[in-house]
N, C-alpha and C. Protein backbone atom coordinates (compact mmCIF):
# COMPACT_ATOMS: atom_id res chain seq x y z
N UNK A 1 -28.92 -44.35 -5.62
CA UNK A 1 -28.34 -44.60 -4.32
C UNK A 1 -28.68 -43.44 -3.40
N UNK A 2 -28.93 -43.87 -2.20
CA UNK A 2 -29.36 -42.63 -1.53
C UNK A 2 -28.27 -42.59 0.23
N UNK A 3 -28.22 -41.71 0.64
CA UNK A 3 -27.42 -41.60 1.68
C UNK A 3 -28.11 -41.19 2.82
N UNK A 4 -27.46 -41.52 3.78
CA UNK A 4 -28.33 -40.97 5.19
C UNK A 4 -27.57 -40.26 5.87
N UNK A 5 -27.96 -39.28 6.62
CA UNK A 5 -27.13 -38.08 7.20
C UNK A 5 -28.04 -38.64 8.51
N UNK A 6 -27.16 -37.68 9.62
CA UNK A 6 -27.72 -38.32 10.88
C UNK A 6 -27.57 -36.55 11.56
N UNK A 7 -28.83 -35.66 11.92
CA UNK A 7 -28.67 -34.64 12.31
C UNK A 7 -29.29 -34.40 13.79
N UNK A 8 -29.14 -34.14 14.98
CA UNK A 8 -29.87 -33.58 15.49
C UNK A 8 -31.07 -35.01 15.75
N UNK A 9 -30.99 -36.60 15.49
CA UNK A 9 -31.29 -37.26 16.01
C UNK A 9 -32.30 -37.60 15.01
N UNK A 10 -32.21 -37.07 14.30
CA UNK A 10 -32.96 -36.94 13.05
C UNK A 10 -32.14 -37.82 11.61
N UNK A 11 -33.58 -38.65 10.72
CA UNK A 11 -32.31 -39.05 9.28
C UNK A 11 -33.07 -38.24 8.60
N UNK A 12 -31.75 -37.99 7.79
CA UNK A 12 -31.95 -36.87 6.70
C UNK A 12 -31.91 -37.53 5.34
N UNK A 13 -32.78 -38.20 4.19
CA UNK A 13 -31.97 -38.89 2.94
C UNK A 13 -31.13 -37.22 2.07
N UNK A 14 -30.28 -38.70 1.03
CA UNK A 14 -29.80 -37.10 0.18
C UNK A 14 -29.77 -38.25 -0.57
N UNK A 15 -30.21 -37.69 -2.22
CA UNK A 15 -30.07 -38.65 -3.53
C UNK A 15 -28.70 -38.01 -3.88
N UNK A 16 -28.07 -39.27 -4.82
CA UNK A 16 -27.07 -39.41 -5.13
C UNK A 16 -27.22 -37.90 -6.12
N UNK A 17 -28.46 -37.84 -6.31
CA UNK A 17 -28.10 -36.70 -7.46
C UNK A 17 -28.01 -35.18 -7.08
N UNK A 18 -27.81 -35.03 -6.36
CA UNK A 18 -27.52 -33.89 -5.21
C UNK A 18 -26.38 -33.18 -5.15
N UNK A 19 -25.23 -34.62 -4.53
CA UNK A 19 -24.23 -34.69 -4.39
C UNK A 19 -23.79 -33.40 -4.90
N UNK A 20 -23.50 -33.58 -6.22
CA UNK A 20 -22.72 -32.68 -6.92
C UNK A 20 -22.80 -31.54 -6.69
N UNK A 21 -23.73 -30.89 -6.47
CA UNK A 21 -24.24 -29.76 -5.97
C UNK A 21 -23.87 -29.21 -4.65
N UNK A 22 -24.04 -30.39 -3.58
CA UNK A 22 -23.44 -30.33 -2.04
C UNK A 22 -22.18 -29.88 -2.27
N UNK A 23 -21.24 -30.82 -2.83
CA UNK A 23 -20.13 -30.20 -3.06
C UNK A 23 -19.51 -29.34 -3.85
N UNK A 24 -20.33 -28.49 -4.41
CA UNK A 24 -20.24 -27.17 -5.00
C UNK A 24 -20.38 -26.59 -3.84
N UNK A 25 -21.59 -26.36 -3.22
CA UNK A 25 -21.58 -25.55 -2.57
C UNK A 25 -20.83 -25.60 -1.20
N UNK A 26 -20.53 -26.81 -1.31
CA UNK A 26 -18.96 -26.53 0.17
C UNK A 26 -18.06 -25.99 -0.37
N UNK A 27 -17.55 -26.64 -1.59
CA UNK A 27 -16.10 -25.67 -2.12
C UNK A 27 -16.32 -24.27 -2.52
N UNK A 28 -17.78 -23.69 -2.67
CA UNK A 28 -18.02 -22.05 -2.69
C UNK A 28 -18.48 -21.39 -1.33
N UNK A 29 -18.96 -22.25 -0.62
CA UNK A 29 -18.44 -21.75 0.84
C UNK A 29 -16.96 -21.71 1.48
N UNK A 30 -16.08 -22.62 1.30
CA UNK A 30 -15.37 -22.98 1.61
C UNK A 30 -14.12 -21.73 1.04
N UNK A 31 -14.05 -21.34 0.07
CA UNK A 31 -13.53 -20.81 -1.07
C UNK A 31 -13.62 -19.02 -0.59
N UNK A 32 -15.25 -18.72 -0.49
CA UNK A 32 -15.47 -17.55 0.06
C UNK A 32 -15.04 -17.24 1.69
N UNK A 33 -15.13 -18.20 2.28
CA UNK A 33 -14.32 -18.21 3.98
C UNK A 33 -12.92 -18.02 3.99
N UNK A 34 -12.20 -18.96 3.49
CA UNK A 34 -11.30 -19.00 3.61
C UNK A 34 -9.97 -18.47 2.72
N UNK A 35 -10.94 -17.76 1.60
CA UNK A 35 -10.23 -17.08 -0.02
C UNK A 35 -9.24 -18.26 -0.55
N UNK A 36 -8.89 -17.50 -1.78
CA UNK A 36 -8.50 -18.47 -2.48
C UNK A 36 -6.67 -18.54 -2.51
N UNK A 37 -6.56 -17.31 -1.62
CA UNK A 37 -5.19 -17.20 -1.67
C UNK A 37 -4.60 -16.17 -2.82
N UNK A 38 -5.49 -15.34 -3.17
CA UNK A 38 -5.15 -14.68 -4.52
C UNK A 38 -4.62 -13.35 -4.13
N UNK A 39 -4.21 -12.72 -5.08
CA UNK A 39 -4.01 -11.28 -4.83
C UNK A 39 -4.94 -9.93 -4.98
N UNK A 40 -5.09 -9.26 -4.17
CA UNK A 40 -6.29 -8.55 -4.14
C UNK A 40 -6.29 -8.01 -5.14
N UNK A 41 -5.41 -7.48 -6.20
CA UNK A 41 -5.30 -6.82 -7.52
C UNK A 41 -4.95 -7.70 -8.58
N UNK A 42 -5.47 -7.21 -10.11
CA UNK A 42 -5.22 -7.81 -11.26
C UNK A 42 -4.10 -7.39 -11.91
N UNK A 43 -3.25 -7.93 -13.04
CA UNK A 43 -2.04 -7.26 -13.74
C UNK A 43 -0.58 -7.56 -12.89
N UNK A 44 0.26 -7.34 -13.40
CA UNK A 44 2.00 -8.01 -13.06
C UNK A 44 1.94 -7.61 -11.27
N UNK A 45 2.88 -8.48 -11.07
CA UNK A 45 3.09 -8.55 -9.07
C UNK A 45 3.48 -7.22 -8.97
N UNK A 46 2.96 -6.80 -7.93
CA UNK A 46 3.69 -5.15 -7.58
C UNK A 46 4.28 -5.56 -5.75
N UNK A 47 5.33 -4.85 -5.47
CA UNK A 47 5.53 -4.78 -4.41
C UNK A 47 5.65 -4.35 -3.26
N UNK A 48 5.88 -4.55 -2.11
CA UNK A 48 5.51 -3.72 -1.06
C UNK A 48 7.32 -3.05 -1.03
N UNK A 49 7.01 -1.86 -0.71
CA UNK A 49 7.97 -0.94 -0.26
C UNK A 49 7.88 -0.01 0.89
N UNK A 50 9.42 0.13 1.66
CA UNK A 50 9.83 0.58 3.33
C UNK A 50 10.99 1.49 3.05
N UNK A 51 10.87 1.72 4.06
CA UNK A 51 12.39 2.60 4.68
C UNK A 51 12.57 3.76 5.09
N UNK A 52 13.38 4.72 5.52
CA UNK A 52 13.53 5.29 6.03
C UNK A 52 13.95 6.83 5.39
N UNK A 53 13.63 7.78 6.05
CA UNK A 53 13.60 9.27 4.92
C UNK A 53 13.73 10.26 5.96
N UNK A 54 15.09 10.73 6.00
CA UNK A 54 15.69 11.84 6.88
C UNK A 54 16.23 12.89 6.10
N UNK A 55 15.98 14.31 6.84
CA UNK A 55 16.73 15.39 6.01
C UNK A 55 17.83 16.28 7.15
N UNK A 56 18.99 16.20 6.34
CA UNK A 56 20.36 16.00 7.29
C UNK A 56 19.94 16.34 8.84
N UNK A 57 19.81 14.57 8.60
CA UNK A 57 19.81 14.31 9.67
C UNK A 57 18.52 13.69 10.62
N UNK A 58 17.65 14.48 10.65
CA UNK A 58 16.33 14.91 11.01
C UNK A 58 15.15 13.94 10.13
N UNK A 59 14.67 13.06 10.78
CA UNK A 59 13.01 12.28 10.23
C UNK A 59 12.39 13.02 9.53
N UNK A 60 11.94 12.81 8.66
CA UNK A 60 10.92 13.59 8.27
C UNK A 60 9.64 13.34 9.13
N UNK A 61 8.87 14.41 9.63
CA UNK A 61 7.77 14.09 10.58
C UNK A 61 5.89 13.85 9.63
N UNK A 62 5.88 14.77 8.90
CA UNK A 62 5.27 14.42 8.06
C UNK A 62 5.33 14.52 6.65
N UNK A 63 5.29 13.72 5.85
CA UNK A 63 5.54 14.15 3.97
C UNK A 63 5.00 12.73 3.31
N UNK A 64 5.18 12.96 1.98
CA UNK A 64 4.94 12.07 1.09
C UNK A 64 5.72 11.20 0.51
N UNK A 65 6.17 10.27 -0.44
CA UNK A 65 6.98 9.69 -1.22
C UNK A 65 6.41 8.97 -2.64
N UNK A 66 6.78 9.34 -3.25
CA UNK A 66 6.24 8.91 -4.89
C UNK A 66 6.76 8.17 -5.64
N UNK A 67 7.06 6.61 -6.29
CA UNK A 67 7.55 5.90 -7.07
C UNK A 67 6.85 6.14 -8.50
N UNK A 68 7.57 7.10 -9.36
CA UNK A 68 7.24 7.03 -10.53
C UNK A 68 8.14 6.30 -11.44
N UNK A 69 7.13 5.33 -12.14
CA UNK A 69 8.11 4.70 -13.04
C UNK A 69 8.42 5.59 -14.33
N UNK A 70 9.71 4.87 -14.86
CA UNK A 70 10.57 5.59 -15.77
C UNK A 70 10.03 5.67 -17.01
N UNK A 71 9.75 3.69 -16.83
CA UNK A 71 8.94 3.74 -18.21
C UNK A 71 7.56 3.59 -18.55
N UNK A 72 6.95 4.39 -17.55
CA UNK A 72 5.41 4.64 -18.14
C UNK A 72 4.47 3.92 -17.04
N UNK A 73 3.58 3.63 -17.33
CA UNK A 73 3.00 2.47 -15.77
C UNK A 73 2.15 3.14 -14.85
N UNK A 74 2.37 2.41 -13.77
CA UNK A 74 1.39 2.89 -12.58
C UNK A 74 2.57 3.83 -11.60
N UNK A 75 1.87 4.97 -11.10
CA UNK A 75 2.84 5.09 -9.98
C UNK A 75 2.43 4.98 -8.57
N UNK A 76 2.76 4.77 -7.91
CA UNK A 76 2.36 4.35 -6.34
C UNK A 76 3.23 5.20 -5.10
N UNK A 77 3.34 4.77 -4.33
CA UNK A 77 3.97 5.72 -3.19
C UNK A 77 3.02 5.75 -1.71
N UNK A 78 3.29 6.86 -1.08
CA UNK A 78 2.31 6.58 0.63
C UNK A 78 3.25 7.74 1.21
N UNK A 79 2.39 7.67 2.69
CA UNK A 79 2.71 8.81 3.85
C UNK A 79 4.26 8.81 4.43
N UNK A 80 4.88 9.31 4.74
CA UNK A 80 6.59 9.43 5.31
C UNK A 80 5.48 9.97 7.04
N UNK A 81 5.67 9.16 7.83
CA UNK A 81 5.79 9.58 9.42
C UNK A 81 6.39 8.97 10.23
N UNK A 82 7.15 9.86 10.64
CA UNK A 82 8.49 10.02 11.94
C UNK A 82 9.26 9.61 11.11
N UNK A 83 9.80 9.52 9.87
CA UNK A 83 11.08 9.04 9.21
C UNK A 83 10.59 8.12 8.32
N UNK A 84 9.64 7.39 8.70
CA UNK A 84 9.58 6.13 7.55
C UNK A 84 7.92 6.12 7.03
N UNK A 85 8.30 4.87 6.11
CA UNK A 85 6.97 4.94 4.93
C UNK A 85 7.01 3.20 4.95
N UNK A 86 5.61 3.42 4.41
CA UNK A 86 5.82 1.87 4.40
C UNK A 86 4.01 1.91 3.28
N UNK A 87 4.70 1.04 2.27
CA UNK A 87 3.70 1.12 0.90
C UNK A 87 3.65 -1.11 0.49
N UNK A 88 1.80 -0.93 1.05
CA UNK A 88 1.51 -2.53 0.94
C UNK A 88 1.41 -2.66 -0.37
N UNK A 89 1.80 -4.40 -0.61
CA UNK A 89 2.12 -4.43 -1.47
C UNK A 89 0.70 -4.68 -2.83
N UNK A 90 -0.26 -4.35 -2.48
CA UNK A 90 -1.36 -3.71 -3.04
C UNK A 90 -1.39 -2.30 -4.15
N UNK A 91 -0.58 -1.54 -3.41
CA UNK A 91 -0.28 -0.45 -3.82
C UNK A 91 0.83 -0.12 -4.59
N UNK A 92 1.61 -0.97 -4.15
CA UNK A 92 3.24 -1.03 -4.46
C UNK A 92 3.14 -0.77 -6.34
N UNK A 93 4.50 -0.83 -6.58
CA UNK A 93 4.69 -0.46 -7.70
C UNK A 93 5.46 -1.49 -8.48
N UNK A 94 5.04 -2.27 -9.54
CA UNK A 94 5.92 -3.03 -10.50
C UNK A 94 7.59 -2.70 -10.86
N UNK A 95 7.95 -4.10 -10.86
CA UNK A 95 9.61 -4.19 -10.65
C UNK A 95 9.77 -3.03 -11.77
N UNK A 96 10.99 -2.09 -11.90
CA UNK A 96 11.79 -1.45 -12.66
C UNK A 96 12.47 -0.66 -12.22
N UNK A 97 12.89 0.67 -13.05
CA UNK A 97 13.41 2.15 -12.32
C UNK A 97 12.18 2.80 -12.29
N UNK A 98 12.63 3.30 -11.00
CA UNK A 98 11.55 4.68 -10.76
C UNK A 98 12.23 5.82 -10.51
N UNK A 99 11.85 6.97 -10.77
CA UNK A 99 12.59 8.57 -10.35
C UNK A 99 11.37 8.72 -8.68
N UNK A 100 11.82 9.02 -7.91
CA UNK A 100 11.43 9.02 -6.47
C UNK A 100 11.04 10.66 -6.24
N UNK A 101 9.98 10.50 -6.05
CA UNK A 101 9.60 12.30 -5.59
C UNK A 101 9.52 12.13 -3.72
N UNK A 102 10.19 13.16 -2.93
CA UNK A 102 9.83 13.19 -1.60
C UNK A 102 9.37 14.40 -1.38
N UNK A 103 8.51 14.74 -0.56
CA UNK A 103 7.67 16.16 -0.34
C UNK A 103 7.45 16.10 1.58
N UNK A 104 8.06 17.23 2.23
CA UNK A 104 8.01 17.26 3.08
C UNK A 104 7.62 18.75 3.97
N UNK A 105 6.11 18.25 4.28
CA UNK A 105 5.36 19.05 5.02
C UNK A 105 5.91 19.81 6.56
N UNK A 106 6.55 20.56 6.51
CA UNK A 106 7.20 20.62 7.71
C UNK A 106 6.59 22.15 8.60
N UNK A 107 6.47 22.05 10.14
CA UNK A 107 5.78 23.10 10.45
C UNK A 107 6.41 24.32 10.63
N UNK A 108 5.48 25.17 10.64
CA UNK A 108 6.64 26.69 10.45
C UNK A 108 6.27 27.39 11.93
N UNK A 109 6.09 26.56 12.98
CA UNK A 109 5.53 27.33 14.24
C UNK A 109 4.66 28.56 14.47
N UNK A 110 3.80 28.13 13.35
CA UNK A 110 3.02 29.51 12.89
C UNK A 110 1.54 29.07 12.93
N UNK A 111 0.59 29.69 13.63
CA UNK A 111 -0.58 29.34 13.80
C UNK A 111 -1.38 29.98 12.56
N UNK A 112 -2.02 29.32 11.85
CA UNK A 112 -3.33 30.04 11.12
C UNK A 112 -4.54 29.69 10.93
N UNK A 113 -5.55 30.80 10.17
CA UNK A 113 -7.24 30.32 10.41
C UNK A 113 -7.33 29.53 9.16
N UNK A 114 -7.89 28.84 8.90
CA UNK A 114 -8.73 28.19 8.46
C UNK A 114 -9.98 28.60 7.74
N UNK A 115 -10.03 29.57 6.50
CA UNK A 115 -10.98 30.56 5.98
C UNK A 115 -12.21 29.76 6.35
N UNK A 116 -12.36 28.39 6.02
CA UNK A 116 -13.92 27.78 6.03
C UNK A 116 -14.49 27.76 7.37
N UNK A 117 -13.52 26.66 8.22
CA UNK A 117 -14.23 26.82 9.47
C UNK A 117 -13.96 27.99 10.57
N UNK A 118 -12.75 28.98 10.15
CA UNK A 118 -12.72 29.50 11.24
C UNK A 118 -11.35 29.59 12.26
N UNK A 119 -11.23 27.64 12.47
CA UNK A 119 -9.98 27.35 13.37
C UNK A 119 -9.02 27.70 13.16
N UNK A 120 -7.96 27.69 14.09
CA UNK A 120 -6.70 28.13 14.00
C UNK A 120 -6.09 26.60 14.03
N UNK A 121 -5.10 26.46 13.03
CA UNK A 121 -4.24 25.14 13.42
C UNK A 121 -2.95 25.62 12.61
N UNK A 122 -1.96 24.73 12.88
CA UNK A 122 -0.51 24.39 12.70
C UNK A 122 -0.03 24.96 11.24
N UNK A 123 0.65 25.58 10.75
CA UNK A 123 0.91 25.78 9.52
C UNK A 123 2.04 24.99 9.06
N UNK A 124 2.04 24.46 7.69
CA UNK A 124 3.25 23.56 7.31
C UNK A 124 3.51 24.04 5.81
N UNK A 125 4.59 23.91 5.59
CA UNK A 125 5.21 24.12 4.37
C UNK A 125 5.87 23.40 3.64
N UNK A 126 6.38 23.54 2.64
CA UNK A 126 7.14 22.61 1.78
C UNK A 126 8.51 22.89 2.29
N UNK A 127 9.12 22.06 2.51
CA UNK A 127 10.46 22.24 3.19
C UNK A 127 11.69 21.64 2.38
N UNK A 128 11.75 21.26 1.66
CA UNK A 128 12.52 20.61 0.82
C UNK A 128 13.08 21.19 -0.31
N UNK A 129 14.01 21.00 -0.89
CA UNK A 129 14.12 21.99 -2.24
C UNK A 129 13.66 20.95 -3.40
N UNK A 130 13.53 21.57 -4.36
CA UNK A 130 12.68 20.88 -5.27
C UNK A 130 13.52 19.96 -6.15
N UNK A 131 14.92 20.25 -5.40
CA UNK A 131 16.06 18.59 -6.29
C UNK A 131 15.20 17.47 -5.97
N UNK A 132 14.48 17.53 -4.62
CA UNK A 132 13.69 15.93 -4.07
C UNK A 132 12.31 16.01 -4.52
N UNK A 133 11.99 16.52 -4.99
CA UNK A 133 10.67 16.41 -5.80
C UNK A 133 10.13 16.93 -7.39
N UNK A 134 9.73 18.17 -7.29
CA UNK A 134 9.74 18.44 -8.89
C UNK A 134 10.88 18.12 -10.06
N UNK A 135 11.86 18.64 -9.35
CA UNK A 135 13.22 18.28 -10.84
C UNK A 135 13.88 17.30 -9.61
N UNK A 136 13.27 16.07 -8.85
CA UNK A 136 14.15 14.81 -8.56
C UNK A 136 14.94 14.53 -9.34
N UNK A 137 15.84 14.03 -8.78
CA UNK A 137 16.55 13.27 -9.65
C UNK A 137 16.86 11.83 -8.92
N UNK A 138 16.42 11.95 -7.80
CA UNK A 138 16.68 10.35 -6.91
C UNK A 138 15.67 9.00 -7.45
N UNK A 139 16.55 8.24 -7.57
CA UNK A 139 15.58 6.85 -8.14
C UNK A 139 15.94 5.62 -7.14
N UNK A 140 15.24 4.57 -8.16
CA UNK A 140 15.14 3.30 -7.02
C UNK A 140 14.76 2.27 -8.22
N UNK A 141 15.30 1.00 -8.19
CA UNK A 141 15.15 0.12 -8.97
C UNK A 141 14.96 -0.68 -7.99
N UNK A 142 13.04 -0.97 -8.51
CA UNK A 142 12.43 -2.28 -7.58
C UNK A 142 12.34 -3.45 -8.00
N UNK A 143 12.86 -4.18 -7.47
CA UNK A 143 12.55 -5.88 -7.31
C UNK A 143 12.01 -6.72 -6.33
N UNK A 144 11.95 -8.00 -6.94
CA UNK A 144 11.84 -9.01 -5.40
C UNK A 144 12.78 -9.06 -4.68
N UNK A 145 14.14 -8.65 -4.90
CA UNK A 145 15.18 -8.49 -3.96
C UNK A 145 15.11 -7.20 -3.37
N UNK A 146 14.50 -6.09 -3.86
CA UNK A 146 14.91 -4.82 -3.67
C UNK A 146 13.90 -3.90 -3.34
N UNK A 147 13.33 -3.67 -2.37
CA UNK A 147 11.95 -3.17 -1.61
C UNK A 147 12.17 -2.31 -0.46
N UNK A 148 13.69 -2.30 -0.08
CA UNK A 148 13.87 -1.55 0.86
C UNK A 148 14.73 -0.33 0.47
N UNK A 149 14.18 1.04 0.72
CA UNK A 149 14.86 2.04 -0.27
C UNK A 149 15.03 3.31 1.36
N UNK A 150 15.98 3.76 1.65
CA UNK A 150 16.56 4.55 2.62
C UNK A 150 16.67 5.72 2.03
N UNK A 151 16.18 6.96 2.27
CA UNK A 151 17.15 7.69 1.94
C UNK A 151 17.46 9.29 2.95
N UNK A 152 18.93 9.30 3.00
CA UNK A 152 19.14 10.71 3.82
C UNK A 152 19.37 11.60 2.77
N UNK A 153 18.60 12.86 2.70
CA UNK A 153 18.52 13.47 1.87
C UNK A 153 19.73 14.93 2.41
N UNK A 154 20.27 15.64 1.92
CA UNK A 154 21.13 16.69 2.54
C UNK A 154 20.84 18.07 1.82
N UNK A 155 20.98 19.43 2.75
CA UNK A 155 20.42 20.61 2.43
C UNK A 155 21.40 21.09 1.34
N UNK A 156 22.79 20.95 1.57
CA UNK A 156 23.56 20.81 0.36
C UNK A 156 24.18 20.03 -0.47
């Protein structure tokens, strides 16, 4: 059986034995355009995680945040600026407990050089005491309910 296509004013035949092929290659065009709907990563759903990270009182302007899991795994985390973080869920970290590291770069109004190039720029320090990061002790148990994690951290 043969078919006729009508292009450009033009007939085109196509044998039946083709077919199959045509429509391979629409559903792998089709497939590569429009994806398949999948998740850009392999292995258990991880999720996206937000919120907000102040120290009494005060945003953090620039720092880090770290989801380490408790029991072993991947850990994930992202940038803290002007107060908040926000970690896609690419990156995110599989449901459980995590112990939470925060690290906050804060400036000391102090200009310095730059041995390599020379420049002078902004100096920043660790500003935090190390309850919020090395010996943390702050955690977070992630779920599909539970992705939004706040925290005001205090100097005492």
């Amino acid at each position: 059986m043969k078919h006729r296509l009508n292009t450009d004013g033009r007939t085109i035949c196509v044998s039946s034995v083709s077919q199959p092929w045509l429509l391979l290659l629409l559903w792998h065009v089709v497939t590569c355009v429009c994806g398949c709907g999948g998740r850009e990563y392999t292995g258990p759903q991880r999720f996206p995680l937000g919120g907000k990270v102040t120290y009494d009182g005060e945003p953090i302007d620039f720092g880090s945040i770290s989801f380490l899991p408790v029991a072993g795994d991947r850990p994930s985390g992202g940038l803290i600026e002007n107060g908040t973080y926000s970690v896609p869920e690419p990156k995110g970290p599989h449901a459980g407990k995590h112990r939470v590291e925060i690290r906050w770069r804060k400036m000391t109004n102090r200009k310095v050089r730059d041995p390599d190039s020379g420049e002078m720029y902004d100096e920043r320090k660790e500003a935090l005491p190390k309850r919020y990061h090395e010996e943390s002790e702050l955690t977070g148990e992630v779920s599909a309910k539970q992705t939004k994690f706040d925290f005001e951290l205090k100097s005492n």
